[in-house]
N, C-alpha and C. Protein backbone atom coordinates (compact mmCIF):
# COMPACT_ATOMS: atom_id res chain seq x y z
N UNK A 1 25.22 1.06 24.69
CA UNK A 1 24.22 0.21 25.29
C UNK A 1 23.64 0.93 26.50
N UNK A 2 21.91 1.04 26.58
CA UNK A 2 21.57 1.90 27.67
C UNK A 2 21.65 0.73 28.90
N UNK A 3 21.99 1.50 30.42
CA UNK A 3 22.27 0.87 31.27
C UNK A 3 20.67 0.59 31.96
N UNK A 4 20.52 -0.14 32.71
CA UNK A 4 19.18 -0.50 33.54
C UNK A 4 18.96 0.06 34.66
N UNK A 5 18.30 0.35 35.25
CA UNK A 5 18.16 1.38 36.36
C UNK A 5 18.93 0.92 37.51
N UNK A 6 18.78 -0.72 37.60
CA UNK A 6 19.69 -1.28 38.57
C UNK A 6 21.01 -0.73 38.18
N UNK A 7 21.74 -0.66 37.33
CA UNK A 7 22.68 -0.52 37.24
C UNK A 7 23.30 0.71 37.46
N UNK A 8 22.50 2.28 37.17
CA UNK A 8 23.23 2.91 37.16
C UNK A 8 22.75 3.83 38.63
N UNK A 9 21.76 2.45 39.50
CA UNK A 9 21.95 2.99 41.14
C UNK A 9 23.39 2.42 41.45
N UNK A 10 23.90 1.17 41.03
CA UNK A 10 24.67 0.84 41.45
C UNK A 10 25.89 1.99 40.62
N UNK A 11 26.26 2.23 39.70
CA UNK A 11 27.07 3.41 39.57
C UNK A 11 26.66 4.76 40.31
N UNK A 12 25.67 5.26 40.77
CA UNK A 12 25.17 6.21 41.89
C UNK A 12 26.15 6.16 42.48
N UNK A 13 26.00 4.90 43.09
CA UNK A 13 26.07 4.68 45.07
C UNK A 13 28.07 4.30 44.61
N UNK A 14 28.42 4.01 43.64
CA UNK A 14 30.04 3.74 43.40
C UNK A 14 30.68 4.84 43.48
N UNK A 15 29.74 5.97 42.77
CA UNK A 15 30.75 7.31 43.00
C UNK A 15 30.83 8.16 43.87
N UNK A 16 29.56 7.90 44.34
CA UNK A 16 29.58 8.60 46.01
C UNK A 16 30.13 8.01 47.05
N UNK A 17 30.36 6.90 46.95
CA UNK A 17 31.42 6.21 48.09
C UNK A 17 32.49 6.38 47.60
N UNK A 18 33.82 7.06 46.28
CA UNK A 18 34.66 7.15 46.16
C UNK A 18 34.39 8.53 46.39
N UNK A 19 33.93 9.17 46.30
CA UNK A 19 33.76 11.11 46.53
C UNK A 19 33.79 10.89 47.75
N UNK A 20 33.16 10.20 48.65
CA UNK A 20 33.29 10.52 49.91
C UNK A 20 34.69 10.16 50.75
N UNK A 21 35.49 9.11 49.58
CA UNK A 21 36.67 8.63 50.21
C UNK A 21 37.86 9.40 50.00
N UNK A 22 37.67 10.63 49.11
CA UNK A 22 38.57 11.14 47.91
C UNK A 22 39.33 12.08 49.31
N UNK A 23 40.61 12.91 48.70
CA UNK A 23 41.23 13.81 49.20
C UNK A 23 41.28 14.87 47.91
N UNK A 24 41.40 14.53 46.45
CA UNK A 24 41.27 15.31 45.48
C UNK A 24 40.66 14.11 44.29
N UNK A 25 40.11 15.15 43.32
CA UNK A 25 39.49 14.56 42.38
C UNK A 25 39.92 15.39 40.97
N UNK A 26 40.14 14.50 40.17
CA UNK A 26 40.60 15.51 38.37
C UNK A 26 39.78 14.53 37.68
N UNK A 27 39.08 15.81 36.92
CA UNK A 27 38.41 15.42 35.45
C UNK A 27 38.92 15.28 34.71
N UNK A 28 39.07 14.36 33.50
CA UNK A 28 40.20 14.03 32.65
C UNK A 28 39.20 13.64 31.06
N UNK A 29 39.58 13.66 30.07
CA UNK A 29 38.59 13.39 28.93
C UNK A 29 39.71 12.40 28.17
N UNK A 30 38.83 11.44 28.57
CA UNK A 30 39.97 10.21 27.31
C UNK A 30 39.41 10.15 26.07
N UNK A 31 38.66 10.71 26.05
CA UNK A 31 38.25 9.94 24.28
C UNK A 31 39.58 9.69 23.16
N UNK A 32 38.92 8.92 22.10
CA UNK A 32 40.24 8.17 21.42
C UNK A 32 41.21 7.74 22.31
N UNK A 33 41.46 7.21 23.66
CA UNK A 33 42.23 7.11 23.88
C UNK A 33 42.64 5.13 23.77
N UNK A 34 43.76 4.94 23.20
CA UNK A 34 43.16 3.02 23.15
C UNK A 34 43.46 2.46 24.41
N UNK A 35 42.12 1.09 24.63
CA UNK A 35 41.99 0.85 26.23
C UNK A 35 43.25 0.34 26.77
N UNK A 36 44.32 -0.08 25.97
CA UNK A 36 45.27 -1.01 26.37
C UNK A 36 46.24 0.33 27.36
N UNK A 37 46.41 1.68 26.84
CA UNK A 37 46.96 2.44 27.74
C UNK A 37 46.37 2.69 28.71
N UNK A 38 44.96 2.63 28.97
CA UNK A 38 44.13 3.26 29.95
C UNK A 38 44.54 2.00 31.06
N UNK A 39 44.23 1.02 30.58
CA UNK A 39 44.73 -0.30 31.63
C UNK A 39 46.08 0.49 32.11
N UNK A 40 47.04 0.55 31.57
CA UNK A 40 48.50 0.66 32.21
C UNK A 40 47.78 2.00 33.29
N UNK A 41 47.37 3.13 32.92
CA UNK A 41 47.18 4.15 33.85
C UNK A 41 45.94 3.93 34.68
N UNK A 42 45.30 3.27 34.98
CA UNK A 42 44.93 2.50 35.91
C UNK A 42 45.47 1.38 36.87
N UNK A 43 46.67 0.63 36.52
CA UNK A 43 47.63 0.55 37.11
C UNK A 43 48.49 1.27 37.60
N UNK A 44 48.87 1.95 36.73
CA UNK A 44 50.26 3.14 37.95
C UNK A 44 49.30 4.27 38.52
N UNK A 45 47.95 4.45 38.37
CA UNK A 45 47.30 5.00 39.61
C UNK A 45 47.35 4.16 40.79
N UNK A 46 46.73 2.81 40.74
CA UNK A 46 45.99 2.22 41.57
C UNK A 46 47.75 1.85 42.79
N UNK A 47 48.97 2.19 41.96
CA UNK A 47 50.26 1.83 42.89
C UNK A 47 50.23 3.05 43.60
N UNK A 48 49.62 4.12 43.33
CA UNK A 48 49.91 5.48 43.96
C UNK A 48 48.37 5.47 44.97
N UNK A 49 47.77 4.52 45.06
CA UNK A 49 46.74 5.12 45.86
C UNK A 49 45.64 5.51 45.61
N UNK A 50 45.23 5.42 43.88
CA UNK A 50 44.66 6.49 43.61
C UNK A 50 43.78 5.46 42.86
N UNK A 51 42.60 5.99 42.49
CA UNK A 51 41.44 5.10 41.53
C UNK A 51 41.12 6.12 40.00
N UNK A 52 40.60 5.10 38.99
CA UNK A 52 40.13 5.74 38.13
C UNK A 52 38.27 5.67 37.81
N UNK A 53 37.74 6.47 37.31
CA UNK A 53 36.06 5.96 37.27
C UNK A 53 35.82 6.52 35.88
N UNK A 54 35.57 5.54 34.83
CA UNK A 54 34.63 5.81 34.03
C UNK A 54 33.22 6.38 34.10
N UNK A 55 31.76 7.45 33.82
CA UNK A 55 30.85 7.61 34.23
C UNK A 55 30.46 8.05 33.31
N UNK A 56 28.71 8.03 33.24
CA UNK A 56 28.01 9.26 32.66
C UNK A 56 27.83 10.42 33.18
N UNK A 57 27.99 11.54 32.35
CA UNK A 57 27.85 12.66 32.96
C UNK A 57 27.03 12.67 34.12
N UNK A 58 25.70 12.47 33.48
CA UNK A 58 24.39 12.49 34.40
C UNK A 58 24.50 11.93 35.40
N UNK A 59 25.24 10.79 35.49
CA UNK A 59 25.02 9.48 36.78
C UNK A 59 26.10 10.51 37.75
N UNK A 60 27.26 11.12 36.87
CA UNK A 60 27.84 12.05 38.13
C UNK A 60 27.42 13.06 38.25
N UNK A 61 26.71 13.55 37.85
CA UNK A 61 25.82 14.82 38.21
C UNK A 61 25.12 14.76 39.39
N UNK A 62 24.16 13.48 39.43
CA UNK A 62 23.46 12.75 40.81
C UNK A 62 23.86 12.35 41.66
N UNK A 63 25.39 11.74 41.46
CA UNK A 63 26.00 11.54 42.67
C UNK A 63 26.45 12.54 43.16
N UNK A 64 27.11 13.59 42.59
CA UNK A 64 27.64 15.32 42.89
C UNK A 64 26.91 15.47 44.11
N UNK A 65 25.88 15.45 43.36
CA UNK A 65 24.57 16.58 44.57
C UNK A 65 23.76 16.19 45.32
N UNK A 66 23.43 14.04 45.20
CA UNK A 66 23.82 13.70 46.56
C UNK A 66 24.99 13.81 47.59
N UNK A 67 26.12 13.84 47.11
CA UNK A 67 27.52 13.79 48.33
C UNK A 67 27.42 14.98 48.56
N UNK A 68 26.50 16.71 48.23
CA UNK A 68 26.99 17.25 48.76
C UNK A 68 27.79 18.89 47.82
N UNK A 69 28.16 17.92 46.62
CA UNK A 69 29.13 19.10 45.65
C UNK A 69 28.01 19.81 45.16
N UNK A 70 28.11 21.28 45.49
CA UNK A 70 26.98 21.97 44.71
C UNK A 70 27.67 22.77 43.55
N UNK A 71 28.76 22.57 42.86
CA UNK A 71 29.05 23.69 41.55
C UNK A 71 29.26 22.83 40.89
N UNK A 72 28.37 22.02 40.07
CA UNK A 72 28.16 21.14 39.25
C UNK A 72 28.66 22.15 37.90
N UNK A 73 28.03 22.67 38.03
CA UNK A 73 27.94 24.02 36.77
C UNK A 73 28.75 24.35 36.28
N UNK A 74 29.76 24.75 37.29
CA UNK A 74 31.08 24.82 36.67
C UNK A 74 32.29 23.80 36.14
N UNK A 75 31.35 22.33 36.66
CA UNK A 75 32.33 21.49 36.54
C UNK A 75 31.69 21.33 34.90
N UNK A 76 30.56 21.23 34.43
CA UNK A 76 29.71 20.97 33.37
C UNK A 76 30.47 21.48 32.60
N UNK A 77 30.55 22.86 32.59
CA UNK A 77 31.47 23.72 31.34
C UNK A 77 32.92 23.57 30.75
N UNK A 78 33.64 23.19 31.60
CA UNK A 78 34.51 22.89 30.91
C UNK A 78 34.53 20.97 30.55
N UNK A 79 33.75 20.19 30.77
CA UNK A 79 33.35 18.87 30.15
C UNK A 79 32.64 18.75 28.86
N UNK A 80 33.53 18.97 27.57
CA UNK A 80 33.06 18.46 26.29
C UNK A 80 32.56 17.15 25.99
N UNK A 81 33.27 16.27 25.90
CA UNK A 81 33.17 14.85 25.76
C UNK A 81 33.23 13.52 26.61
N UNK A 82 33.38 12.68 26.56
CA UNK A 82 33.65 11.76 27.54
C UNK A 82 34.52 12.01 29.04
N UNK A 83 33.88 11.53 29.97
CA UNK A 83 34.43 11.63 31.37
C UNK A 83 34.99 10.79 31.87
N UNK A 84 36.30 10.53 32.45
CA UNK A 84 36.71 10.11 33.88
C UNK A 84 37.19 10.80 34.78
N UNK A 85 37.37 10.25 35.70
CA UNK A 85 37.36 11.01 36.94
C UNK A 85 38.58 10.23 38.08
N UNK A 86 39.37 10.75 38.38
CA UNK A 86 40.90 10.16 38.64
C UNK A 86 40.57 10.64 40.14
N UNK A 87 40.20 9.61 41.30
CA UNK A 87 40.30 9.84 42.47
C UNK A 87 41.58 9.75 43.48
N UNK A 88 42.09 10.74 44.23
CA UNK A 88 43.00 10.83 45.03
C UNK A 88 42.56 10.12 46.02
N UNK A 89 42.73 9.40 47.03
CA UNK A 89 42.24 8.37 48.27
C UNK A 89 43.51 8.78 48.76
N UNK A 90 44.31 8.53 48.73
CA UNK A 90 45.73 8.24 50.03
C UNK A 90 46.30 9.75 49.56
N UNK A 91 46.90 10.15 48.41
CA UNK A 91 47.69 10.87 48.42
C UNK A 91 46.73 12.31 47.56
N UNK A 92 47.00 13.74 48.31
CA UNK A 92 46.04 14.52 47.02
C UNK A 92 46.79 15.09 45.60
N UNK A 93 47.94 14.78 45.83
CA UNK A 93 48.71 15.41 44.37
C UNK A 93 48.70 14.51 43.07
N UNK A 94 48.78 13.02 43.91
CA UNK A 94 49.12 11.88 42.62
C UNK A 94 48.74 11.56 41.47
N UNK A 95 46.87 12.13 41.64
CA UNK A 95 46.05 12.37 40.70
C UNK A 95 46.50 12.84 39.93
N UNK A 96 47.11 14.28 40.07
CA UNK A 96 47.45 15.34 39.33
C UNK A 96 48.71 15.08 38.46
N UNK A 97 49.79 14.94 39.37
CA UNK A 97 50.83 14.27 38.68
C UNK A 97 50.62 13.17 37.83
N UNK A 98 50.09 12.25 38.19
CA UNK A 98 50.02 10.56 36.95
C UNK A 98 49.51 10.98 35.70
N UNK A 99 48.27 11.86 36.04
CA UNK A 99 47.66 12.24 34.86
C UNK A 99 48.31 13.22 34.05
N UNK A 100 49.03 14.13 34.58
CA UNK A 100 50.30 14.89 34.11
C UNK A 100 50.85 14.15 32.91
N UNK A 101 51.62 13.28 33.54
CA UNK A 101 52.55 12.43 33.07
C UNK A 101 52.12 11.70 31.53
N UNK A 102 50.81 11.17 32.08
CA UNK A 102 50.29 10.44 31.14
C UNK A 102 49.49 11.20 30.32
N UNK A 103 48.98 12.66 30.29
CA UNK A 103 48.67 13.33 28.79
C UNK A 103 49.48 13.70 28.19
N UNK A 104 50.77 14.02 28.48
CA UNK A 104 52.03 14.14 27.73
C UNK A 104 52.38 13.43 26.84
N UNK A 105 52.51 12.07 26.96
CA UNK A 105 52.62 10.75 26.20
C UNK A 105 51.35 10.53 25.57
N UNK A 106 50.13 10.84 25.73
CA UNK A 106 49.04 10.81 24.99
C UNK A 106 48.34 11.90 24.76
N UNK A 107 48.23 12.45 23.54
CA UNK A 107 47.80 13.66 22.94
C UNK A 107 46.35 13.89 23.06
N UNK A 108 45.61 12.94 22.64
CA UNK A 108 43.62 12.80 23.57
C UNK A 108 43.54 12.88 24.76
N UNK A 109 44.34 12.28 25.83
CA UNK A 109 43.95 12.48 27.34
C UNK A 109 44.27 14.09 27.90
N UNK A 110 43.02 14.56 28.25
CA UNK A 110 43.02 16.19 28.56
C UNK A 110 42.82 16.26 29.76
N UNK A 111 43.30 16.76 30.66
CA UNK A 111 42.98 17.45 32.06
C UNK A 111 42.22 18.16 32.21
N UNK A 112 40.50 18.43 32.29
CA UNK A 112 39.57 19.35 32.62
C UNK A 112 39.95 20.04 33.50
N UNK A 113 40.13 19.52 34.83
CA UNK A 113 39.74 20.52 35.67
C UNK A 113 39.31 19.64 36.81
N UNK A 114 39.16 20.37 38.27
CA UNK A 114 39.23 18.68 39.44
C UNK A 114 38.91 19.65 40.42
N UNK A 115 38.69 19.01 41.67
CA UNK A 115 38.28 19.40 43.25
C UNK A 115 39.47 19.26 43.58
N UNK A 116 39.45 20.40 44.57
CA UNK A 116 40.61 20.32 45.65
C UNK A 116 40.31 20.80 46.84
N UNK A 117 40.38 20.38 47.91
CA UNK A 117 39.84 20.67 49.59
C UNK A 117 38.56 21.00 49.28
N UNK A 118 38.13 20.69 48.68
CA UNK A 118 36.45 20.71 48.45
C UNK A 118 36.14 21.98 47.99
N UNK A 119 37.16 22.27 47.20
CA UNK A 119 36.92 23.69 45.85
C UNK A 119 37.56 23.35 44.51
N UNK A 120 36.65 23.84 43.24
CA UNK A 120 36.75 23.17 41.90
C UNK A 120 37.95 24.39 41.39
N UNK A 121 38.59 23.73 40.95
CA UNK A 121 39.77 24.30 40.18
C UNK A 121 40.13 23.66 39.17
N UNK A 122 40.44 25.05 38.07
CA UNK A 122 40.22 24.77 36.75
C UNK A 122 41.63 24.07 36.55
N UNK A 123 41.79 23.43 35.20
CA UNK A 123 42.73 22.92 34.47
C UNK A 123 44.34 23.77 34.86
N UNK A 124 44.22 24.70 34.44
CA UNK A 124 45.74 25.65 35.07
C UNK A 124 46.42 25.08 36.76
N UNK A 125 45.34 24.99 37.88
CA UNK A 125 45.53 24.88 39.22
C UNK A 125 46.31 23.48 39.51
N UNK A 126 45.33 22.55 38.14
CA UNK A 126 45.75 21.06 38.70
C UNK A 126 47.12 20.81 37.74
N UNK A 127 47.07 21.87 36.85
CA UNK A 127 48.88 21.38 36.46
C UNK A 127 49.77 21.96 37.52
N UNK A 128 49.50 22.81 38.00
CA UNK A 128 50.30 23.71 39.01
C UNK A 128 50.79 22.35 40.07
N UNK A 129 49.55 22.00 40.55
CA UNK A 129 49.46 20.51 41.35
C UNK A 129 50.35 20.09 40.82
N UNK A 130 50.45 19.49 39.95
CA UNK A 130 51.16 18.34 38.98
C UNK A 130 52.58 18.61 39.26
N UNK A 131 53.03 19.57 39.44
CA UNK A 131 54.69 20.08 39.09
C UNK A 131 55.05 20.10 40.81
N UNK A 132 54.38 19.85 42.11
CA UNK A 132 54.64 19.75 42.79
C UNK A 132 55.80 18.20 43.26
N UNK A 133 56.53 18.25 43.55
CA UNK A 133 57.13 17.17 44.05
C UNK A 133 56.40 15.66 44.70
N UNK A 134 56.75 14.68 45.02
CA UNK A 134 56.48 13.72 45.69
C UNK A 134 56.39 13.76 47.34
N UNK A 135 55.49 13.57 48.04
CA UNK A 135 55.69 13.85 49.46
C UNK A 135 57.06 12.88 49.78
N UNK A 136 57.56 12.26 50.10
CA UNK A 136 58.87 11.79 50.06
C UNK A 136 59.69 12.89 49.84
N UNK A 137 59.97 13.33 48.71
CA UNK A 137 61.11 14.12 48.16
C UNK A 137 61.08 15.36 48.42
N UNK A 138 60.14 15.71 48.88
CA UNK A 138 60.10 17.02 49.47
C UNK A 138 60.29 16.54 51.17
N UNK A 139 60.00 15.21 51.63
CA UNK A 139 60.46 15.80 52.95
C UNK A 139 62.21 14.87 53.03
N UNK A 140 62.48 14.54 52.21
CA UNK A 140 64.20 14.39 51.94
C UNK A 140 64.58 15.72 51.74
N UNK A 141 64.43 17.12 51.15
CA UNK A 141 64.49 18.13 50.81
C UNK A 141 64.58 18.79 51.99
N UNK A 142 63.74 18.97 53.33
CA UNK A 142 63.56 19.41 54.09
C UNK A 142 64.71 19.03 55.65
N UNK A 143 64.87 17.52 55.35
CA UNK A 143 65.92 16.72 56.34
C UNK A 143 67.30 17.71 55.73
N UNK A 144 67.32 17.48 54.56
CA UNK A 144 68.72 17.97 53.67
C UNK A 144 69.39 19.09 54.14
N UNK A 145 68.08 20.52 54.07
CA UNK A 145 68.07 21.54 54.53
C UNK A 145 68.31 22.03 56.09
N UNK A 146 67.83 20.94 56.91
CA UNK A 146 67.77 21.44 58.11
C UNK A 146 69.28 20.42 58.89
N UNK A 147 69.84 19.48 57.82
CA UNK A 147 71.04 18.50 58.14
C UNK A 147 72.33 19.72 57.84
N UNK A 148 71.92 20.21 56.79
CA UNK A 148 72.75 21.43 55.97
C UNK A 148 74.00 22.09 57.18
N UNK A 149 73.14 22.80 57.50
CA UNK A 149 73.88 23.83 58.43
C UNK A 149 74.64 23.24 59.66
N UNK A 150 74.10 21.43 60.21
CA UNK A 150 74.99 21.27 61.36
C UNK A 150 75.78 20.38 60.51
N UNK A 151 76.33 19.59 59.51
CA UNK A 151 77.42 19.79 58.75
C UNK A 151 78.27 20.16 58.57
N UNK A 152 78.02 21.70 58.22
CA UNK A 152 78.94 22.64 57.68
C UNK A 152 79.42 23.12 59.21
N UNK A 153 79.22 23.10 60.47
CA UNK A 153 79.25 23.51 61.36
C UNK A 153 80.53 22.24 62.27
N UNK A 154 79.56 21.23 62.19
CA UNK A 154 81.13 20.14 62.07
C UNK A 154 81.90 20.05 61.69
N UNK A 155 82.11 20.15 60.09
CA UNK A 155 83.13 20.20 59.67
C UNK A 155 84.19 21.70 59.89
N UNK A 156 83.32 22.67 60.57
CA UNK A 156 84.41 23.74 60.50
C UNK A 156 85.42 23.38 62.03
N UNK A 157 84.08 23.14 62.98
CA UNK A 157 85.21 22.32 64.36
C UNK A 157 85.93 21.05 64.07
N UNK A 158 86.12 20.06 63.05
CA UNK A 158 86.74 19.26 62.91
C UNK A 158 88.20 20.19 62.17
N UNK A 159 88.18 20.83 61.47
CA UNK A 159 89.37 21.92 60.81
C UNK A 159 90.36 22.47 61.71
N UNK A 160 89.35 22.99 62.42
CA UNK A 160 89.59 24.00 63.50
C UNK A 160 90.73 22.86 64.56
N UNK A 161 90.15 21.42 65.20
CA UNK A 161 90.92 20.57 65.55
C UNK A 161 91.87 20.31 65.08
N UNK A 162 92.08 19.76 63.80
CA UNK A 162 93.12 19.62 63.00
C UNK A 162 94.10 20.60 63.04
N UNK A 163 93.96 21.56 63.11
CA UNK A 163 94.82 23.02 62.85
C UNK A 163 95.99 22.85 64.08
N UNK A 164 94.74 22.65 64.96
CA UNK A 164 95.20 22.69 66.66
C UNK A 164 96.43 21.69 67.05
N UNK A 165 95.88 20.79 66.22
CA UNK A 165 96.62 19.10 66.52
C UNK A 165 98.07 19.52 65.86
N UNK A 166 98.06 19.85 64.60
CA UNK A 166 99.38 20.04 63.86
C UNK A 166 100.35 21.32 64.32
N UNK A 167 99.73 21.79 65.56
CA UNK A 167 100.77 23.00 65.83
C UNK A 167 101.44 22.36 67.18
């Protein structure tokens, strides 16, 4: 069904206020994909922070280069078929990861390729993304590491006491 001009200012002005809100962005191609999963991954985005946007190419083409993105071109080429577009807002990995997660379990949902700090990186970069940890668990990782050594450091003067005590 063609959209009305009202309408696809109002998709304009929707994606440029989420581009402008974004921290990262992934292109993703659902086709075949059935809507009842897309609902669920639009839910476990929207718990992470994160939004999903259905679009026409074109309508994001116009919003692109109003907000600003000038390598449309490269984003064009690797986009065969149908578009969404998985916005990062709070967190920039989550994108990467959810969608991870969820082309695994679905064989149609493809990872194009996405913005990152306001440079386009291909499909390879944003799985790389993907395999990164949870900010949480990496900074439990980091407490762990830096708890590590005064630990092992206690427990050798608690030994060391003990030793003392029993002589």
């Amino acid at each position: 069904m063609a959209l009305t001009k009202a309408q696809k200012t109002k998709q304009i002005d929707s994606i440029k206020e989420k581009v402008s809100q974004q921290k990262s962005v992934i292109f993703v191609d659902f086709a075949k994909v059935p809507s009842k999963d897309m609902f669920s991954l639009r839910k476990s985005l929207k718990e992470a922070g994160c939004n999903l946007k259905i679009a026409k190419k074109t309508l994001v083409r116009i919003a692109f280069g109003q907000s600003g993105i000038s390598f449309w071109n490269k984003i064009k080429a690797v986009i065969p078929g149908q578009l969404a577009l998985v916005f990062g807002i709070k967190d920039e990995i989550a994108p990467a990861r959810i969608s991870n997660q969820f082309g695994k379990t679905h064989e149609n949902f493809k990872i194009l390729g996405g913005i990152f700090e306001n440079r386009f990186i291909g499909k390879e970069k944003v799985l790389e993304l993907a395999s990164i940890p949870p900010r949480n668990e990496l900074l439990g990782r980091l407490v762990g590491s830096i708890y590590g050594p005064v630990t092992g450091f206690v427990r050798v003067l608690d030994k060391i006491r003990e030793n003392k005590i029993q002589k």
